[in-house]
C-alpha atoms as a PDB file:
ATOM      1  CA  UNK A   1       0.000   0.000   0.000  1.00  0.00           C
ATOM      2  CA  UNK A   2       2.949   2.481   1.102  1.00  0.00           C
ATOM      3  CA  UNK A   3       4.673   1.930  -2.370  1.00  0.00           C
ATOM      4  CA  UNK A   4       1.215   2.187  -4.226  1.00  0.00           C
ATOM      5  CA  UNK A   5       0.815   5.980  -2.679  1.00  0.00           C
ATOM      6  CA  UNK A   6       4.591   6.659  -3.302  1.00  0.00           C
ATOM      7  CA  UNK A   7       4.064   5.646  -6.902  1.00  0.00           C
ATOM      8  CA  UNK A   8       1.050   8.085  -7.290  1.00  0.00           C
ATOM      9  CA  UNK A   9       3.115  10.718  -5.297  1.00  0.00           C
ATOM     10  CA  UNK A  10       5.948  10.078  -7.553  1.00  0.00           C
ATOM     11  CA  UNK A  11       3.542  10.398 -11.039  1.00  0.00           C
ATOM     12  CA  UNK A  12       2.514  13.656  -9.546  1.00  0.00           C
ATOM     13  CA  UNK A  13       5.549  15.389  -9.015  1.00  0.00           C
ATOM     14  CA  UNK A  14       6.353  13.868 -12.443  1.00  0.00           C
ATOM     15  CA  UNK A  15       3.222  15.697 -13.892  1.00  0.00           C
ATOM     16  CA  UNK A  16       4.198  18.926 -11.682  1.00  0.00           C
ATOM     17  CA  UNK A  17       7.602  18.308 -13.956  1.00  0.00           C
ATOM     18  CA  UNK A  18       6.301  18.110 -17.167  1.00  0.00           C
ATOM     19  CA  UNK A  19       3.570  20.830 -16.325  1.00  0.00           C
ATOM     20  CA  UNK A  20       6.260  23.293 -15.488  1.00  0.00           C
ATOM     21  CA  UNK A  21       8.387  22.072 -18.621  1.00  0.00           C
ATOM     22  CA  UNK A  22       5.343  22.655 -20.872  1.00  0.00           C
ATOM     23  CA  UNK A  23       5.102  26.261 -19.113  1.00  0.00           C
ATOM     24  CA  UNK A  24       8.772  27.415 -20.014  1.00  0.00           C
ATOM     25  CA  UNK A  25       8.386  25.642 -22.945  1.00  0.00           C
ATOM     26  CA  UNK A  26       5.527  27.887 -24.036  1.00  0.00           C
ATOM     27  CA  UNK A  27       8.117  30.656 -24.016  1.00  0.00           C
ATOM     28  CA  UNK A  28       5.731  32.263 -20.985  1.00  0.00           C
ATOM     29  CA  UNK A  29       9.299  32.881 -18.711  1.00  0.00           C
ATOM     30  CA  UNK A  30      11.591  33.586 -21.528  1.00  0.00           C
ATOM     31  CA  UNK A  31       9.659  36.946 -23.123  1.00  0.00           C
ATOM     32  CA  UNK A  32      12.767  39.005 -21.630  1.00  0.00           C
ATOM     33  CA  UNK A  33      15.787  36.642 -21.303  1.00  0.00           C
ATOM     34  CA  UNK A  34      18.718  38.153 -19.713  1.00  0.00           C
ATOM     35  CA  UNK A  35      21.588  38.612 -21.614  1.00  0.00           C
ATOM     36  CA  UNK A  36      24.267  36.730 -21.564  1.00  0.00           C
ATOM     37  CA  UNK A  37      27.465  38.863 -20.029  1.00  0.00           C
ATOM     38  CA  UNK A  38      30.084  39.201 -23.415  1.00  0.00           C
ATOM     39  CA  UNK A  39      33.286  37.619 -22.682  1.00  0.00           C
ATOM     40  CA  UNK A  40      36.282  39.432 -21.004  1.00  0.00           C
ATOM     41  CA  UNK A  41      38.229  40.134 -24.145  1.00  0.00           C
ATOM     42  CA  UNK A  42      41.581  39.632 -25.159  1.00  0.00           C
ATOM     43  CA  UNK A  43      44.013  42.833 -25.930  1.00  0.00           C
ATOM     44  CA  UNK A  44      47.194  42.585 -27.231  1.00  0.00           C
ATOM     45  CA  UNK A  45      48.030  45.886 -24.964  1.00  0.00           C
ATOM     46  CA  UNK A  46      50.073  45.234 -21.983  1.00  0.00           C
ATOM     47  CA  UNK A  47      47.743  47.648 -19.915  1.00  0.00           C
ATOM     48  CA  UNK A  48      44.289  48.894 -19.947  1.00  0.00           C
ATOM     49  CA  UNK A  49      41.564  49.942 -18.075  1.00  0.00           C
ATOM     50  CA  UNK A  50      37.918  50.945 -18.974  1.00  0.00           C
ATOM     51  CA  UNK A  51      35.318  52.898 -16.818  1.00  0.00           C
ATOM     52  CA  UNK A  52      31.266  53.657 -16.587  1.00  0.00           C
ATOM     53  CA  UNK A  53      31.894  57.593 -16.315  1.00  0.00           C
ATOM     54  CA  UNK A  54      28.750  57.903 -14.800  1.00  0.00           C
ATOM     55  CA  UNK A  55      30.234  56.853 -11.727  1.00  0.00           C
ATOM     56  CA  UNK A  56      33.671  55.974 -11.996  1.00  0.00           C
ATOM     57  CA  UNK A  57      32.878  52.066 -11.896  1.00  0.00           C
ATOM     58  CA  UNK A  58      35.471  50.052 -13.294  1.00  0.00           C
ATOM     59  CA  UNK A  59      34.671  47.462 -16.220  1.00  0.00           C
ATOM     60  CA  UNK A  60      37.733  46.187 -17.225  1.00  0.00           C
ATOM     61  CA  UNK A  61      41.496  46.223 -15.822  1.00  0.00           C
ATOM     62  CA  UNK A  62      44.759  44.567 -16.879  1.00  0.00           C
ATOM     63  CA  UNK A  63      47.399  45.477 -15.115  1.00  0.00           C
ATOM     64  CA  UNK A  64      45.806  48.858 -14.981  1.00  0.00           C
ATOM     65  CA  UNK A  65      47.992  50.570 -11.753  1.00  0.00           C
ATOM     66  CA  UNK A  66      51.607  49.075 -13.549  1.00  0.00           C
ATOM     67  CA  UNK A  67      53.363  52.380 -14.744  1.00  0.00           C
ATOM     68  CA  UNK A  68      54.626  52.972 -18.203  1.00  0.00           C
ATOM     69  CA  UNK A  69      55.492  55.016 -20.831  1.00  0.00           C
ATOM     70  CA  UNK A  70      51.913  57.737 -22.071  1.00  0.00           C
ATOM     71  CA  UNK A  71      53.504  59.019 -25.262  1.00  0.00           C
ATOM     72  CA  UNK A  72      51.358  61.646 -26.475  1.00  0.00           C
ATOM     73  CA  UNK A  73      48.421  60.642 -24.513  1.00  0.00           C
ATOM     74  CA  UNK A  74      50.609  63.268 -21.603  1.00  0.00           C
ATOM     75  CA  UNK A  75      48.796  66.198 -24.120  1.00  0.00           C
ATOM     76  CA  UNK A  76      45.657  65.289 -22.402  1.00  0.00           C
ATOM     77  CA  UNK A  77      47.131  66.531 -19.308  1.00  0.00           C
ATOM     78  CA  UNK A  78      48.979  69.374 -20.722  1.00  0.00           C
ATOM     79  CA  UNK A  79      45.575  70.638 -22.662  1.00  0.00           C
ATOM     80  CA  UNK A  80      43.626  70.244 -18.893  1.00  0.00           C
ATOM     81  CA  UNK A  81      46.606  72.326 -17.396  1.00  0.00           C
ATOM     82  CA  UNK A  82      45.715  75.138 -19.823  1.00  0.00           C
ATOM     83  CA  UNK A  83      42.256  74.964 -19.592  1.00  0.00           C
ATOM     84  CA  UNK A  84      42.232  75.215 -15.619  1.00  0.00           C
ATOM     85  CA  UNK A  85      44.043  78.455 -16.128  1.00  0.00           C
ATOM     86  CA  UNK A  86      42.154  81.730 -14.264  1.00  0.00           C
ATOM     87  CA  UNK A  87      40.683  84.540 -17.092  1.00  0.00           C
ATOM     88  CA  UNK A  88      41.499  81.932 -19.760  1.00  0.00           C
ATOM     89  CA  UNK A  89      41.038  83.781 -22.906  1.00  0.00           C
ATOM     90  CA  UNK A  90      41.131  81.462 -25.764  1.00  0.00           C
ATOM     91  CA  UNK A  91      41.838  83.753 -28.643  1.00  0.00           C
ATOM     92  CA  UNK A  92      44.822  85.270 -26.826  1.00  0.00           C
ATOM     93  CA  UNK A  93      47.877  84.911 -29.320  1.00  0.00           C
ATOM     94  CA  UNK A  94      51.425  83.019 -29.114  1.00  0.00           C
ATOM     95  CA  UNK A  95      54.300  84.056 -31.618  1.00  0.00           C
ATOM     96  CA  UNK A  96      55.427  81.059 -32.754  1.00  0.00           C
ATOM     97  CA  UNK A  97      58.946  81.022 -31.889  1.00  0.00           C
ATOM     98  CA  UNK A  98      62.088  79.299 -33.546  1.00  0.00           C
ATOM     99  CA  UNK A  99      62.771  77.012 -30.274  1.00  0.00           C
ATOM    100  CA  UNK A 100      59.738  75.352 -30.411  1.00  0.00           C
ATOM    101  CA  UNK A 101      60.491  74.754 -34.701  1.00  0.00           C
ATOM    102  CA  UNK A 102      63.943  73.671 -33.774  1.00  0.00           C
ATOM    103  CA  UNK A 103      62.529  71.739 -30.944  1.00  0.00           C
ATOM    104  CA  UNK A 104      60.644  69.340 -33.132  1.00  0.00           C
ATOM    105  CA  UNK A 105      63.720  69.035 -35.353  1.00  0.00           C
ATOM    106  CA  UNK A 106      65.755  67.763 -32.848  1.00  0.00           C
ATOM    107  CA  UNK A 107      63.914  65.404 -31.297  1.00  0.00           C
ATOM    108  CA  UNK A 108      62.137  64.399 -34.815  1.00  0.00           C
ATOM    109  CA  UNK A 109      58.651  64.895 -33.272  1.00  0.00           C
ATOM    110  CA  UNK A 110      55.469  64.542 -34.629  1.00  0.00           C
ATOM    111  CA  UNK A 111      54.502  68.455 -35.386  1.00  0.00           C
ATOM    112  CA  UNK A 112      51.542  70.867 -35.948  1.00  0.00           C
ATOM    113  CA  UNK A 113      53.939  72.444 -38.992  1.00  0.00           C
ATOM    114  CA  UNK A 114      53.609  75.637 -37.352  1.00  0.00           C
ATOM    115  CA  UNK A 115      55.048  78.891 -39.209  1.00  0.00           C
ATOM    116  CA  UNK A 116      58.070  80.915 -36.891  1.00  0.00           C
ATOM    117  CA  UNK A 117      57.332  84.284 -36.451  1.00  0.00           C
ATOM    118  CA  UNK A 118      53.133  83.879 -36.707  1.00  0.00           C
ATOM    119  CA  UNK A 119      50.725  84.492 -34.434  1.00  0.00           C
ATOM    120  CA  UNK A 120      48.402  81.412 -33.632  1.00  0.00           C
ATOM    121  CA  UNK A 121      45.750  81.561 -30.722  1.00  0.00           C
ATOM    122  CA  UNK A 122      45.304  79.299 -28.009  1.00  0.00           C
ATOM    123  CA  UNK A 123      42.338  77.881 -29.524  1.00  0.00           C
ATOM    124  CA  UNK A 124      44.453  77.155 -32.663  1.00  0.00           C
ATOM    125  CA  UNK A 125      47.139  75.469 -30.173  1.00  0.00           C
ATOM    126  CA  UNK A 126      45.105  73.288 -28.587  1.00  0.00           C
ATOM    127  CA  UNK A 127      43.574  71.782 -31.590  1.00  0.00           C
ATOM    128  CA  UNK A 128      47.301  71.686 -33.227  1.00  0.00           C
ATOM    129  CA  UNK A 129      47.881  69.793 -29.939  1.00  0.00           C
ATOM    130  CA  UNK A 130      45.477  67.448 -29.754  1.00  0.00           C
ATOM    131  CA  UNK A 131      44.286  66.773 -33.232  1.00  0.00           C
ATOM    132  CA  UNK A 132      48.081  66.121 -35.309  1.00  0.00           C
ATOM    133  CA  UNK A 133      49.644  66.028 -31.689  1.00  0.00           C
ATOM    134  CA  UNK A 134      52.006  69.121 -32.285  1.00  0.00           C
ATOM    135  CA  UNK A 135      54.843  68.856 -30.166  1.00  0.00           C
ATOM    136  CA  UNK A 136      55.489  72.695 -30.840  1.00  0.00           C
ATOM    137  CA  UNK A 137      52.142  73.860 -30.137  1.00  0.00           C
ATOM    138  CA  UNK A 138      52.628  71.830 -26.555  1.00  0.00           C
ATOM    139  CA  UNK A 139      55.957  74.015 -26.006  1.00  0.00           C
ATOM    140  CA  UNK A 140      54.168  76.781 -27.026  1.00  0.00           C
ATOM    141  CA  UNK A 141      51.594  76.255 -24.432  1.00  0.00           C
ATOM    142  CA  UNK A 142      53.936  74.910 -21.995  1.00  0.00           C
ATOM    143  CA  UNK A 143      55.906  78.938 -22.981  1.00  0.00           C
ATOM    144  CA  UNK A 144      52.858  80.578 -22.467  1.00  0.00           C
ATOM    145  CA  UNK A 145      51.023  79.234 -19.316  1.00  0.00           C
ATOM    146  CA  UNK A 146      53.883  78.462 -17.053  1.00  0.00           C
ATOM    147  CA  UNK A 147      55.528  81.109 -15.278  1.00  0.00           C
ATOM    148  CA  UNK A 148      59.170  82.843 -14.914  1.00  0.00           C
ATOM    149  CA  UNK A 149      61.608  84.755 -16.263  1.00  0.00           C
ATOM    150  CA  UNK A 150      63.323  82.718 -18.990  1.00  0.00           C
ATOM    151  CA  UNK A 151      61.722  79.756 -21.316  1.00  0.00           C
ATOM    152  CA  UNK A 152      63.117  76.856 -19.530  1.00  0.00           C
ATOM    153  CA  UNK A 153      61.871  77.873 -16.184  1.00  0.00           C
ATOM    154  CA  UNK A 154      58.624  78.515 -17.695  1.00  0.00           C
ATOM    155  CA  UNK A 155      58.600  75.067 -19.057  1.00  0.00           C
ATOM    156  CA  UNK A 156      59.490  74.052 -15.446  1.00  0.00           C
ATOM    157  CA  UNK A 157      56.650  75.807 -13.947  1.00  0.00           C
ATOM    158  CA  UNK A 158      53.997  74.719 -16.438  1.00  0.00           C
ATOM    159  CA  UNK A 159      55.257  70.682 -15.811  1.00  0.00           C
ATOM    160  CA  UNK A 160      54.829  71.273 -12.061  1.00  0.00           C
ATOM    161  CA  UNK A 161      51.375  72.050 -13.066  1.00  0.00           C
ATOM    162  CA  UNK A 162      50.761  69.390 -14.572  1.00  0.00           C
ATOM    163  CA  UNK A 163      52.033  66.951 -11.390  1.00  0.00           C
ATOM    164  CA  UNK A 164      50.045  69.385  -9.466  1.00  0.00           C
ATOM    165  CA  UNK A 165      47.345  68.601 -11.220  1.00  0.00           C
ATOM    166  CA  UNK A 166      47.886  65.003 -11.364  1.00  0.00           C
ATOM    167  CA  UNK A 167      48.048  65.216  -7.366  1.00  0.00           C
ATOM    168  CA  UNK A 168      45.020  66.596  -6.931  1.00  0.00           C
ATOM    169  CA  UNK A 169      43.294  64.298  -9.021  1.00  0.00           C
ATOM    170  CA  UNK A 170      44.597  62.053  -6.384  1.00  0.00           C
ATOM    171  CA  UNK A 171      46.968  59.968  -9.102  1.00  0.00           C
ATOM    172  CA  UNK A 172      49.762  57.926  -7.151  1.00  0.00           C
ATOM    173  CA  UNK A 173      51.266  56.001  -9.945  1.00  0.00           C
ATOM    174  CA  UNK A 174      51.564  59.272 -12.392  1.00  0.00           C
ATOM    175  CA  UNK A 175      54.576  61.400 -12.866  1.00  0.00           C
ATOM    176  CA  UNK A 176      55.280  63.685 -15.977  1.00  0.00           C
ATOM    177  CA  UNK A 177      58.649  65.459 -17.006  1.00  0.00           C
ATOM    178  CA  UNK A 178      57.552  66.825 -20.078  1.00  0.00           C
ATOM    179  CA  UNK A 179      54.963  68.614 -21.728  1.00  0.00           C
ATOM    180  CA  UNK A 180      54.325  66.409 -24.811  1.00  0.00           C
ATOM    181  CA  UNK A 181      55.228  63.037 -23.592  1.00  0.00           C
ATOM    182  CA  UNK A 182      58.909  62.714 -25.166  1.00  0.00           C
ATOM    183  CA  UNK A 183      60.497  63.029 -21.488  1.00  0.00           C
ATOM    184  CA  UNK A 184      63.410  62.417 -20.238  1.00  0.00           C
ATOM    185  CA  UNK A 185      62.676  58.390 -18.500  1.00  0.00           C
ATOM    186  CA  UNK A 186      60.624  60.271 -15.484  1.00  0.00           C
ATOM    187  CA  UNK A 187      57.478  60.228 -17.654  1.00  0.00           C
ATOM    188  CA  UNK A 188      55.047  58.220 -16.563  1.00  0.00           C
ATOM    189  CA  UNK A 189      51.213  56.832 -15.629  1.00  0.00           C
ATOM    190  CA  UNK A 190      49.098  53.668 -15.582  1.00  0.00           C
ATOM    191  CA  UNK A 191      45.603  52.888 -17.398  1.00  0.00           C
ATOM    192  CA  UNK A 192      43.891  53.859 -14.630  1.00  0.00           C
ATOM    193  CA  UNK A 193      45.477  57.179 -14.300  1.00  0.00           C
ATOM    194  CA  UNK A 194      45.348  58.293 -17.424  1.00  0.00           C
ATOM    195  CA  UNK A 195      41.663  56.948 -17.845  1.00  0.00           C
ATOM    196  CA  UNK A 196      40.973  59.487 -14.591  1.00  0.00           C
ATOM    197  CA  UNK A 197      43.130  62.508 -15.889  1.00  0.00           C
ATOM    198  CA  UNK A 198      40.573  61.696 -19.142  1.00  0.00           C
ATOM    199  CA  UNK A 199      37.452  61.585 -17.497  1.00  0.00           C
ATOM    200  CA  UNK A 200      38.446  64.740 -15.408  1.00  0.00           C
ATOM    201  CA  UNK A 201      39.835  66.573 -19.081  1.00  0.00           C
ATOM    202  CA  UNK A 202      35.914  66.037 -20.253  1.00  0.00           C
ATOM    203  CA  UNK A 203      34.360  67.693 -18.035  1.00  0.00           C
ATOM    204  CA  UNK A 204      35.675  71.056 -20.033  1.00  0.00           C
ATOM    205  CA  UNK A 205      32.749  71.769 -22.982  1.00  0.00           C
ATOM    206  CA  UNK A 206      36.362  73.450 -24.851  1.00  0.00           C
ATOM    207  CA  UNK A 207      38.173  69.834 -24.602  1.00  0.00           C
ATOM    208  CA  UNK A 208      35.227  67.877 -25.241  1.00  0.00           C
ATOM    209  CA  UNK A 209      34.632  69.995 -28.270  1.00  0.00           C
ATOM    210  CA  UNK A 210      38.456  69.520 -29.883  1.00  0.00           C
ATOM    211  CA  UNK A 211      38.966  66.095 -29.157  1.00  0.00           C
ATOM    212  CA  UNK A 212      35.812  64.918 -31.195  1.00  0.00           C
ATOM    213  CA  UNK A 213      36.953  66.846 -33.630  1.00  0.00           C
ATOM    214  CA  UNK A 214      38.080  64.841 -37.207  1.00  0.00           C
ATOM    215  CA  UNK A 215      39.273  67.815 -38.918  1.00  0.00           C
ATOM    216  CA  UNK A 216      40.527  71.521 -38.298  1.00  0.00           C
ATOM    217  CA  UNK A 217      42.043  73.820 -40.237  1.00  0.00           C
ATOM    218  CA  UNK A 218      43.488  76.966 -38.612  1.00  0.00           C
ATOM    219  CA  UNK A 219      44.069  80.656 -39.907  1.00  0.00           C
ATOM    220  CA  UNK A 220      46.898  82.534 -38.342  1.00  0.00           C
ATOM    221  CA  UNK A 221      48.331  85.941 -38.733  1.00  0.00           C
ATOM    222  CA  UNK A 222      51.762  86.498 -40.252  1.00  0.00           C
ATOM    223  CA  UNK A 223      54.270  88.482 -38.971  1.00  0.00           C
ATOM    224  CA  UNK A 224      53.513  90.957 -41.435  1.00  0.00           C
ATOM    225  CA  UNK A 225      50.118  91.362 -40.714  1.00  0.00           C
ATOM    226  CA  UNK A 226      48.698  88.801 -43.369  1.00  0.00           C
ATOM    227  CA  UNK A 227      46.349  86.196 -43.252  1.00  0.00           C
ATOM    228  CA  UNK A 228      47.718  82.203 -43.050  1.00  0.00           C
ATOM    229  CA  UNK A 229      45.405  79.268 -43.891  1.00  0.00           C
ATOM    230  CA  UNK A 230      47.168  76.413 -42.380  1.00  0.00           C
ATOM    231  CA  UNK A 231      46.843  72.742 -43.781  1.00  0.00           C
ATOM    232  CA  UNK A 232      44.033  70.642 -41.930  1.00  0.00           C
ATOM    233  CA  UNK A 233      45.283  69.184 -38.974  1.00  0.00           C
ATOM    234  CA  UNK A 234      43.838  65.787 -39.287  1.00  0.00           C
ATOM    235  CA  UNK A 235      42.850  64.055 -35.836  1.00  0.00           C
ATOM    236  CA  UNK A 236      45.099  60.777 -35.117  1.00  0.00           C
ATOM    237  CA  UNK A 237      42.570  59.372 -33.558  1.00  0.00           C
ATOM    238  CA  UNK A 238      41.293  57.046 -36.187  1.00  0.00           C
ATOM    239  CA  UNK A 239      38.137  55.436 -33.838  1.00  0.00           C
ATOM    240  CA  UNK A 240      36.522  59.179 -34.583  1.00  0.00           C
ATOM    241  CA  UNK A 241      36.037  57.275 -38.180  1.00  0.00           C
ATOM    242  CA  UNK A 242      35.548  53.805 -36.834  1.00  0.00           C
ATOM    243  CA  UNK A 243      33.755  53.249 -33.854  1.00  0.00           C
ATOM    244  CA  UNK A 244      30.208  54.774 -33.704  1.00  0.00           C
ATOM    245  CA  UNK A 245      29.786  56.912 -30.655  1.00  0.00           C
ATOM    246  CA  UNK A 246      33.305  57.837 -30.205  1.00  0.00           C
ATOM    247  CA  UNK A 247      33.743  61.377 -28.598  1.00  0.00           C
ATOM    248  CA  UNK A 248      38.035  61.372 -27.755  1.00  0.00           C
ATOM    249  CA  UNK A 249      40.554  60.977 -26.841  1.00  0.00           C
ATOM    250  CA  UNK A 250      43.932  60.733 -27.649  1.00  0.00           C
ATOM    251  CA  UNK A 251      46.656  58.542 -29.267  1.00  0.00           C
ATOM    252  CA  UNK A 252      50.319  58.322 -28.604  1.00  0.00           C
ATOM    253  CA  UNK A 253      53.011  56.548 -29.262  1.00  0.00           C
ATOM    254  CA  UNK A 254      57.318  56.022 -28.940  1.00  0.00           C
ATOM    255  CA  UNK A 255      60.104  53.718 -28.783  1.00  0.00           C
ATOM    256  CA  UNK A 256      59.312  52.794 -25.028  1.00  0.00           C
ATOM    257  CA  UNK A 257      55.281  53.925 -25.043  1.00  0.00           C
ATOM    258  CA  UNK A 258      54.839  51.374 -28.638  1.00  0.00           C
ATOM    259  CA  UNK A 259      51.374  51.973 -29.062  1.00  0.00           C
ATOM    260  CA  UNK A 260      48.884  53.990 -26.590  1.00  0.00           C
ATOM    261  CA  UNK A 261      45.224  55.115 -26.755  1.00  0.00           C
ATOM    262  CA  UNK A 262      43.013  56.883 -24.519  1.00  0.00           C
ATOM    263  CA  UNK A 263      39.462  56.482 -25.823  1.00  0.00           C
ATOM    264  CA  UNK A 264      35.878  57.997 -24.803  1.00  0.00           C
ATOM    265  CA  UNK A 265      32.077  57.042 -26.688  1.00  0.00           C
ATOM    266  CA  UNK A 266      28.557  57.008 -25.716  1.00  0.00           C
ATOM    267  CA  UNK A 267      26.150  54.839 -26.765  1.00  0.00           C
ATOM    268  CA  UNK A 268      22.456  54.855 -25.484  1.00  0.00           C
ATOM    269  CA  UNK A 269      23.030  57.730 -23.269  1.00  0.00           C
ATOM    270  CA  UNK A 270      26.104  55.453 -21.584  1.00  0.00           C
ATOM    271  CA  UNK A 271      29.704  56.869 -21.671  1.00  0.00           C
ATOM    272  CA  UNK A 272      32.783  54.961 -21.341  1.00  0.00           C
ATOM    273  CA  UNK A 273      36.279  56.126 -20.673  1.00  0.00           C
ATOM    274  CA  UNK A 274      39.360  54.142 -20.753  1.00  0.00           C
ATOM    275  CA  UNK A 275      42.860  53.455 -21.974  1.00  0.00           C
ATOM    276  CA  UNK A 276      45.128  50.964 -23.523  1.00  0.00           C
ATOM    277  CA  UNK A 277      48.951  51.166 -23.599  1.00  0.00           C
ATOM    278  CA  UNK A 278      52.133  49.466 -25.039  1.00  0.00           C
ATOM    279  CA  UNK A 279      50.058  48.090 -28.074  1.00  0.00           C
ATOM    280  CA  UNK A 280      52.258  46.721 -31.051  1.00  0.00           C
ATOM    281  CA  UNK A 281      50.658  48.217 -33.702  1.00  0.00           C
ATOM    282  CA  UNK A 282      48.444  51.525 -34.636  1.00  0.00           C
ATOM    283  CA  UNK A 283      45.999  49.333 -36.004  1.00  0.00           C
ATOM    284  CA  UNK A 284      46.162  46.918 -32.858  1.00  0.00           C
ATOM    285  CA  UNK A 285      45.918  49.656 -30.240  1.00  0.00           C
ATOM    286  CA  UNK A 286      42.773  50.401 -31.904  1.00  0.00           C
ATOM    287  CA  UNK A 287      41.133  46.879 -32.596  1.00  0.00           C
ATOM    288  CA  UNK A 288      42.627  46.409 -28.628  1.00  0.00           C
ATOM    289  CA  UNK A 289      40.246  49.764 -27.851  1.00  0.00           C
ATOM    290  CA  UNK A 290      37.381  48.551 -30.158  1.00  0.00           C
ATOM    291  CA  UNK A 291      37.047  45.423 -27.859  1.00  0.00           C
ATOM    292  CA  UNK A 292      37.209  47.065 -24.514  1.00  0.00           C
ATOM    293  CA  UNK A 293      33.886  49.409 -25.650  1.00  0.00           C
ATOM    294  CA  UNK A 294      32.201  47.005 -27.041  1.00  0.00           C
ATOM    295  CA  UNK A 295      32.947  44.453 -23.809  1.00  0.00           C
ATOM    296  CA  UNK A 296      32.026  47.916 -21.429  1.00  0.00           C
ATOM    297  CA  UNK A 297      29.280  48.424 -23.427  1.00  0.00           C
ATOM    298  CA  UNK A 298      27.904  45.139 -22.605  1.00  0.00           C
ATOM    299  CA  UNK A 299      27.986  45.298 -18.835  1.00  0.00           C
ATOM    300  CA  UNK A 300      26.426  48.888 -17.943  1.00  0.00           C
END
């Protein structure tokens, strides 16, 4: 008799079974299946780091507080630096001079091709900064913002804004001894840093607004009073053309930094910020940055 009513008991809970399978069968508790979370991608960079900037979250990290070589991605810092500056006045004007021409020379650095002797405005240096990352227009900043009697000191002055800055921001793992990134083996930051020192840089509607920016071309004044339409300065960020949603940031690159890319897009109302350094390749940094979005993407 006991095993007769465990056998009915046991045909029940069967029936419960196959009543429940025919339910989620029906498709009745899968109208809104989650999604499934993207794998954790591979990157051929030997750091990055990706945040929500809604809130600082972080999505993705490898080896993202190691310290290395920025490259040009230290223009983000030295473009914040100048922005932060009391009674900015962005059409103020810098003569070009012949130390920041025979600057680029010597160190055979990548250059905004600016003219000796004209008059460019900070406006104009910034986005000969950060679009063809002019190493002369970031010693012509570096001239113009810091402070002191003689060029070198004022390049001292403006690079101790910069680690000022970097202090503030709370960075422990950042250092910078230059203005454009070349240095002198004391320049220095992580992915997480510089992905901070990023998300801080877009707060500014003026940096937001030149680092989305393809293509620029700039008019300066001669020093003979003339008009000079400069050749576009074509952003190197190639992810402006690429990735959909992309709003900065910068790329950078050297014999130590190999291949570096901060990197900033919205999608759906969602921004993420992050970075990627030492790729191997131009093209890998940004396949390397390509994956990271579309794996933060996927998780906020």
């Amino acid at each position: 008799m006991n095993i007769g009513i465990q056998g009915i008991r046991f045909r029940r809970a069967a029936g419960v079974v196959v009543t429940t399978g025919a339910v989620l069968a029906s498709g009745a508790l899968y109208a809104a299946p989650a999604q499934a979370a993207a794998p954790v991608p591979s990157v051929v960079a030997k750091g990055g780091f990706v945040i929500n900037n809604a809130n600082g979250g972080t999505l993705y990290t490898k080896l993202g507080d190691t310290r290395r070589a920025t490259g040009s991605t230290t223009k983000i810092m030295t473009a914040k630096v100048v922005l932060a500056q009391k009674n900015l006045n962005l059409n103020s004007t810098v003569t070009i001079q012949k130390a920041y021409s025979d600057y680029i020379v010597s160190k055979n650095a990548s250059s905004a091709r600016l003219i000796v002797g004209d008059k460019v405005t900070v406006r104009q240096l910034l986005y000969g900064l950060m679009l063809p990352s002019g190493c002369d227009a970031a010693y012509a900043l570096a001239d113009k913002f810091g402070t002191g009697s003689t060029r070198s000191a004022r390049v001292k002055s403006f690079i101790g804004k910069m680690n000022a800055d970097a202090k503030k921001l709370g960075l422990k793992n950042t250092h910078f001894d230059s203005f454009d990134g070349i240095g002198n083996g004391s320049n220095w930051s992580t992915p997480r840093d510089l992905t901070k020192i990023a998300s801080s840089a877009m707060k500014n509607a003026t940096f937001r607004a030149i680092v989305k920016t393809k293509k620029y071309t700039a008019k300066t004044k001669t020093k003979t009073g003339g008009t000079r339409t400069m050749a576009p300065w074509v952003n190197t960020n190639t992810l402006l053309n690429s990735y959909s949603g992309t709003i900065g940031v910068k790329t950078g690159s050297g014999p130590t930094a190999k291949y570096c890319l901060v990197f900033a897009a919205t999608r759906n109302g969602k921004t993420v910020v992050g970075t990627v350094l030492a790729s191997s390749s131009a093209a890998q940094r940004e396949k390397d940055a390509k994956a990271l979005m579309n794996y933060a993407f996927s998780k906020i």
